[in-house]
Each structure stands twice: as structure tokens, then as C-alpha cells.
C-alpha atoms as a PDB file:
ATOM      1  CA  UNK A   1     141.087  32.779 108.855  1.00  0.00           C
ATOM      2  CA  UNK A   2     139.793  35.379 111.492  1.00  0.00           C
ATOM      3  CA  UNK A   3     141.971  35.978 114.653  1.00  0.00           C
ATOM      4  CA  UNK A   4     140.366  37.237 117.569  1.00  0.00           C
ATOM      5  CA  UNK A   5     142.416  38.880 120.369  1.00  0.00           C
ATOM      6  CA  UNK A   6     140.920  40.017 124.002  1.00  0.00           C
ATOM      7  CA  UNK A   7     142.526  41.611 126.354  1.00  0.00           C
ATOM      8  CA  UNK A   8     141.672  40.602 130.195  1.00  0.00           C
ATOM      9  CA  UNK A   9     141.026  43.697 132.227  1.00  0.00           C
ATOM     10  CA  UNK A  10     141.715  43.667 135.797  1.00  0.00           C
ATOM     11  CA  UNK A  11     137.888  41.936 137.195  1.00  0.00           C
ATOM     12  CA  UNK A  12     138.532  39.049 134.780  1.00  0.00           C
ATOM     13  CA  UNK A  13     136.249  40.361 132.433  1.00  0.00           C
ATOM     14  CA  UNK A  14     137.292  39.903 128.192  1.00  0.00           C
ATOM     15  CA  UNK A  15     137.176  42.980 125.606  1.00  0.00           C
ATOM     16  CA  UNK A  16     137.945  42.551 122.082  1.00  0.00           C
ATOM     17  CA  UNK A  17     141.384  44.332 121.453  1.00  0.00           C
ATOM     18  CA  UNK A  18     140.191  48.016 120.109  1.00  0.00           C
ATOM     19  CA  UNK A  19     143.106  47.714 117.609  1.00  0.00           C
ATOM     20  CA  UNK A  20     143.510  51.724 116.252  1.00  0.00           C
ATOM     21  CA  UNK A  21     139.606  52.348 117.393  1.00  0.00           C
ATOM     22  CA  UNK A  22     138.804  54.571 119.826  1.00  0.00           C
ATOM     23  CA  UNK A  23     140.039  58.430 120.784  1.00  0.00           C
ATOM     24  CA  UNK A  24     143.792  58.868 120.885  1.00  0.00           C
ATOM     25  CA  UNK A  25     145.391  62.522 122.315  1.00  0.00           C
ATOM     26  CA  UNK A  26     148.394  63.910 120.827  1.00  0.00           C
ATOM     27  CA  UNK A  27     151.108  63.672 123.310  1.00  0.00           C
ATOM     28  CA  UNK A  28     154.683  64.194 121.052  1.00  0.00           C
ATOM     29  CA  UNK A  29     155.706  65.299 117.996  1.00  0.00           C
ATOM     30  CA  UNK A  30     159.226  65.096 115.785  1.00  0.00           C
ATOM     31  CA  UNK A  31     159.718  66.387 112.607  1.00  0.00           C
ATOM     32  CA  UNK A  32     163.185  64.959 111.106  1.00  0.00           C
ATOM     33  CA  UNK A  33     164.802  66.965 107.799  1.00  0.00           C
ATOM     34  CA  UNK A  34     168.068  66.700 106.105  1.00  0.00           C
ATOM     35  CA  UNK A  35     169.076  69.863 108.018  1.00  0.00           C
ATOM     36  CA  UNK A  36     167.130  70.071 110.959  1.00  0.00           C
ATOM     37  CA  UNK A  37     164.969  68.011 113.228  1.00  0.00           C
ATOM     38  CA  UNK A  38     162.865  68.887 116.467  1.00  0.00           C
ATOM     39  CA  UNK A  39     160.820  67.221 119.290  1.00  0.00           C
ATOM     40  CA  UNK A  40     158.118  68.654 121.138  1.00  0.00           C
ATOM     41  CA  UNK A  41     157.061  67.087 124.388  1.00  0.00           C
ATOM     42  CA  UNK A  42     154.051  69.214 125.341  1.00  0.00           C
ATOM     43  CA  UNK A  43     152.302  70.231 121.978  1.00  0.00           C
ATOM     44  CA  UNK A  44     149.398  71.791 121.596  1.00  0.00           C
ATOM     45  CA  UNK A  45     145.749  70.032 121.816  1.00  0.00           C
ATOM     46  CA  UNK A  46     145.182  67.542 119.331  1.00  0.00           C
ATOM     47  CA  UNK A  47     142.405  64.459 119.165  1.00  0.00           C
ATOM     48  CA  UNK A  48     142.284  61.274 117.112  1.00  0.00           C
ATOM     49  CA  UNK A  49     138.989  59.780 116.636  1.00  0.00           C
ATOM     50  CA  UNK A  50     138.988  56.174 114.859  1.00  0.00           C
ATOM     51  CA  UNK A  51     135.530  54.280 114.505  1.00  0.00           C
ATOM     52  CA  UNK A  52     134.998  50.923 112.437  1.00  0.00           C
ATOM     53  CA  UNK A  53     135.431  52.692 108.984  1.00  0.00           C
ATOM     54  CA  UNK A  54     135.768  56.554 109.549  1.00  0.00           C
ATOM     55  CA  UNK A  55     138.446  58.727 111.124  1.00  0.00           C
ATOM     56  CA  UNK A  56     138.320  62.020 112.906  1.00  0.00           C
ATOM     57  CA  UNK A  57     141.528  64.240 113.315  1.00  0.00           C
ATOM     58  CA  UNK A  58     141.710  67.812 114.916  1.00  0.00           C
ATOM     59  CA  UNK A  59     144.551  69.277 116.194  1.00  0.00           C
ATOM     60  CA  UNK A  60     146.945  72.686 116.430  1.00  0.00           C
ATOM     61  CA  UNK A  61     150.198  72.031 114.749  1.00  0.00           C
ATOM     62  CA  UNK A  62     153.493  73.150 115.813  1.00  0.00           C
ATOM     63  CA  UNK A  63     152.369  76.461 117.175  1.00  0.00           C
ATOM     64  CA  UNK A  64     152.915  78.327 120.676  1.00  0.00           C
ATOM     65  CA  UNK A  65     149.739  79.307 123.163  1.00  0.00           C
ATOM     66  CA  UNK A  66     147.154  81.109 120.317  1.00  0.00           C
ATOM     67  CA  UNK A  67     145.596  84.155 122.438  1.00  0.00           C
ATOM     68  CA  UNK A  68     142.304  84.696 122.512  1.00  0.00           C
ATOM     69  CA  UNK A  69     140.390  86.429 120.487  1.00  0.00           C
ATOM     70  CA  UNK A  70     138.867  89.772 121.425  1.00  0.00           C
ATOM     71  CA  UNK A  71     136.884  92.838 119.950  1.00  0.00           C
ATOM     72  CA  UNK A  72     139.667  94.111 118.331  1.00  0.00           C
ATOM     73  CA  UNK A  73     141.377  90.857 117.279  1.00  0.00           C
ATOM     74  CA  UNK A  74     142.625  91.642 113.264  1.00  0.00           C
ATOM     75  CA  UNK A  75     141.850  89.964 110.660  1.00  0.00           C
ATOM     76  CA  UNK A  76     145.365  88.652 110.288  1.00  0.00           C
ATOM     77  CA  UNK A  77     145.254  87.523 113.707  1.00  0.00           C
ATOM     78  CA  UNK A  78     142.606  85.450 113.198  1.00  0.00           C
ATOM     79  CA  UNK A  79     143.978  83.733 110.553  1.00  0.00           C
ATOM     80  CA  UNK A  80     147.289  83.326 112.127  1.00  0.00           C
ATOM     81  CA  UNK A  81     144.985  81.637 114.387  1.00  0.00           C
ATOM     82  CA  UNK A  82     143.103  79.478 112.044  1.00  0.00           C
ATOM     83  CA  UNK A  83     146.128  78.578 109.980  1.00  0.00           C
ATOM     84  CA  UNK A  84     147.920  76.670 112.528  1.00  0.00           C
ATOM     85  CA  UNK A  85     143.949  74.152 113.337  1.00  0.00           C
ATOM     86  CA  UNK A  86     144.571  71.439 111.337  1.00  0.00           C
ATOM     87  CA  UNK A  87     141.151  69.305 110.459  1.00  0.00           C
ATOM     88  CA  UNK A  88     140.115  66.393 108.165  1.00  0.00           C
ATOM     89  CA  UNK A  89     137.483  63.503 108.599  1.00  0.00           C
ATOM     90  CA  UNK A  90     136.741  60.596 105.790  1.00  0.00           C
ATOM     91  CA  UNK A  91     137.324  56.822 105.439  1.00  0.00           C
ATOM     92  CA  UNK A  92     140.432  54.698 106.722  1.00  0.00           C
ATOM     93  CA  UNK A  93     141.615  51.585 106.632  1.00  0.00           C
ATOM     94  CA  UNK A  94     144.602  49.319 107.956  1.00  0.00           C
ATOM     95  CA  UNK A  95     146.386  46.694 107.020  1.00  0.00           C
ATOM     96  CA  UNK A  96     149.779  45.280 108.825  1.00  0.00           C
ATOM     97  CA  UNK A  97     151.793  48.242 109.793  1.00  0.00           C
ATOM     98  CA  UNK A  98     149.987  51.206 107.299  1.00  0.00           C
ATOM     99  CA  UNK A  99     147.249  53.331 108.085  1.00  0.00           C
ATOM    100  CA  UNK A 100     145.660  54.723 104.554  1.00  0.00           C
ATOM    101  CA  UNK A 101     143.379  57.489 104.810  1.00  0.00           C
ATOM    102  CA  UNK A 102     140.781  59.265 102.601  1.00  0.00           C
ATOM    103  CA  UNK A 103     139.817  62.440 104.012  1.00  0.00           C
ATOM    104  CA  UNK A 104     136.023  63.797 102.438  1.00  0.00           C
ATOM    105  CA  UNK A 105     135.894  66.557 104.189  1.00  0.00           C
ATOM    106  CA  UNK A 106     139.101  68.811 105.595  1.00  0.00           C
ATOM    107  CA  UNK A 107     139.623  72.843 106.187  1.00  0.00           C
ATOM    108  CA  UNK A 108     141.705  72.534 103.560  1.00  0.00           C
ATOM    109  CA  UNK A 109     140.275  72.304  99.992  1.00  0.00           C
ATOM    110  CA  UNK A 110     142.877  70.685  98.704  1.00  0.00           C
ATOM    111  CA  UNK A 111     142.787  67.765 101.053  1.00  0.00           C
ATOM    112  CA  UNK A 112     139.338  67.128  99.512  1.00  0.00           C
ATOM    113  CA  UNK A 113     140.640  65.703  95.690  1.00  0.00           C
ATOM    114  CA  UNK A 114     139.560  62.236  96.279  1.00  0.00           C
ATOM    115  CA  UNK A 115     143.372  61.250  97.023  1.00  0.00           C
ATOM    116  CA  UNK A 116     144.639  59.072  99.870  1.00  0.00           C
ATOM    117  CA  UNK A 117     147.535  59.293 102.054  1.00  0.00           C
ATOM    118  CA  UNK A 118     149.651  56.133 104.004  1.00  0.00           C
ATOM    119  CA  UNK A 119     151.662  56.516 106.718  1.00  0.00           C
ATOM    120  CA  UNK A 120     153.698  53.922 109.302  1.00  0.00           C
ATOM    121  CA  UNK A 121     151.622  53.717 112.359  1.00  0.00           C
ATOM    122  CA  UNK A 122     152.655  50.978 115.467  1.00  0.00           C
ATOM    123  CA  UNK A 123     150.697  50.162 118.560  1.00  0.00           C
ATOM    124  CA  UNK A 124     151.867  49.307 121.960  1.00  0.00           C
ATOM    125  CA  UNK A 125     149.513  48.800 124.505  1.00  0.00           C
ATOM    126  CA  UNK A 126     147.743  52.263 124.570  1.00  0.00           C
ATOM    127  CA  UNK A 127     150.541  54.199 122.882  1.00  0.00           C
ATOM    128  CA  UNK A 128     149.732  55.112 119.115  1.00  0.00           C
ATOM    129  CA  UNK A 129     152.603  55.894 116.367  1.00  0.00           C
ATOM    130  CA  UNK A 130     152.182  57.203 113.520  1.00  0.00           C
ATOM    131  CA  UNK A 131     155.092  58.531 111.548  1.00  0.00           C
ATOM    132  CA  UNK A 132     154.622  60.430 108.056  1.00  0.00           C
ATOM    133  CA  UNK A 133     157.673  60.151 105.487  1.00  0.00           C
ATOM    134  CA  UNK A 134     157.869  62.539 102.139  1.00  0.00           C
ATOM    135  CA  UNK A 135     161.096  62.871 100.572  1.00  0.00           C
ATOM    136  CA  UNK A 136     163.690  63.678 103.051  1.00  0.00           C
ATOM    137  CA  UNK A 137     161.084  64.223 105.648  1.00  0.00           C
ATOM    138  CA  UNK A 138     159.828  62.403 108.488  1.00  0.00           C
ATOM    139  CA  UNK A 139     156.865  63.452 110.832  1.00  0.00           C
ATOM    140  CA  UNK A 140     156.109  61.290 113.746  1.00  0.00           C
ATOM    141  CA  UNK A 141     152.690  61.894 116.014  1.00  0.00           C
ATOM    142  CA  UNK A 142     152.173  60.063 119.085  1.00  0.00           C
ATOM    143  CA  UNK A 143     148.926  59.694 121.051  1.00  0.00           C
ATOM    144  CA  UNK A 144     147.848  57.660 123.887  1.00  0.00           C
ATOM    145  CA  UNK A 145     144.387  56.832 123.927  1.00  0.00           C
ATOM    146  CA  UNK A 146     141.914  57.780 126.031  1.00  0.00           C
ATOM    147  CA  UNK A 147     139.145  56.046 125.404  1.00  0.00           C
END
């Protein structure tokens, strides 16, 4: 059985419900530990892209304002720099409350193996959740979408 859902904008007109499609900004993060746990309210940049079958994510992780680069910018800068841009694209799918992704192509190598990776994600209205748990850990992201 196929359920259909539309959502009534504001002339009347009907829109299928975009589900987790679309572009979602990063608006909050929390990272929870056995021994520590933060929230940040105003992190830095970070997009979302979710088609019918692929995913997009680029974003600067837990990281202050990066300065600019200049003419005499080290090397060590600019990895400081480039360490903190987190980027992978590949294939995702969902089913009830999981989001299971398989990135193809990433910054980092090792995200490349072929493996996939599950996390929690909820939905309300144009509010995205998706919340990461590993061991002790738990990492929650969320976006609002904006388009």
C-alpha cells in the first residue's frame, strides 16, 4: 500500500510532503559524552542537500570564525583550515525513523570503503534531526530547511 501525504499551502494549492528532500541548513549542534557534553546555537555554515536517491553534506564542524587566507597564510594554517570542512556525497535511503547513508565520494579517504552509516533522524514540520550515537557518544545536528 502507497500513502500519499500533501500538505495545503496557504492559496489552497496541494504539494506532495518533501519528506527529508530538499536543502536543510545547520542551525544547532550537541555533542553528549560520558564526561562532557556541549551545545552550540550559532555554528558554523553547514548545508544538507537530499534528492530522490543521493545526498549532499558540507559543512565546518565545531570550529570558531576560520580567517582568511592570505599571501603568507602557512601551510599549517591552511590545513587547520581544511581540517575542520567536513564533505561527503553518495546514496541514502530511509526507512521509519533511520537515515542510512553510503557516501562515494568524501574529503576523507576513509569515508570512501564502500561502508554505510545509520543514524536517528525526526522531522517536524521544517525542522530536521538527526542524532549520531557511537558508544558512549551522541551527536545531534539540526537543520531547518530552506528549500
Amino acid at each position: 500500500m502507497v500513502v500519499t501525504v500533501a500538505v495545503i499551502g496557504c492559496t489552497g494549492e496541494s504539494y506532495p510532503d518533501p519528506g527529508i528532500r530538499g536543502v536543510w541548513h545547520v542551525v544547532e549542534r550537541s555533542f553528549t559524552a560520558v564526561d562532557t557534553s556541549w551545545t552550540v546555537s550559532d555554528p558554523q555554515p553547514g548545508q544538507y542537500f537530499f534528492g530522490e536517491t543521493h545526498f549532499s553534506v558540507q559543512e565546518i564542524r565545531e570550529s570558531g570564525q576560520r580567517a582568511l587566507f592570505a599571501e603568507h597564510t602557512t601551510g599549517l594554517e591552511r590545513l587547520a583550515a581544511f581540517d575542520v570542512f567536513h564533505a561527503h556525497s553518495g546514496t541514502y535511503g530511509v526507512t521509519d525513523s533511520t537515515l542510512t547513508i553510503v557516501p562515494t565520494l568524501a574529503k576523507s579517504p576513509n569515508s570512501m570503503d564502500g561502508s554505510s552509516y545509520s543514524y536517528d533522524y525526526a522531522i517536524d514540520g521544517d525542522r530536521l534531526t538527526i542524532t549520531r550515537r557511537s558508544g558512549e557518544e551522541t551527536r545531534v545536528t539540526t537543520l531547518v530547511r530552506v528549500e
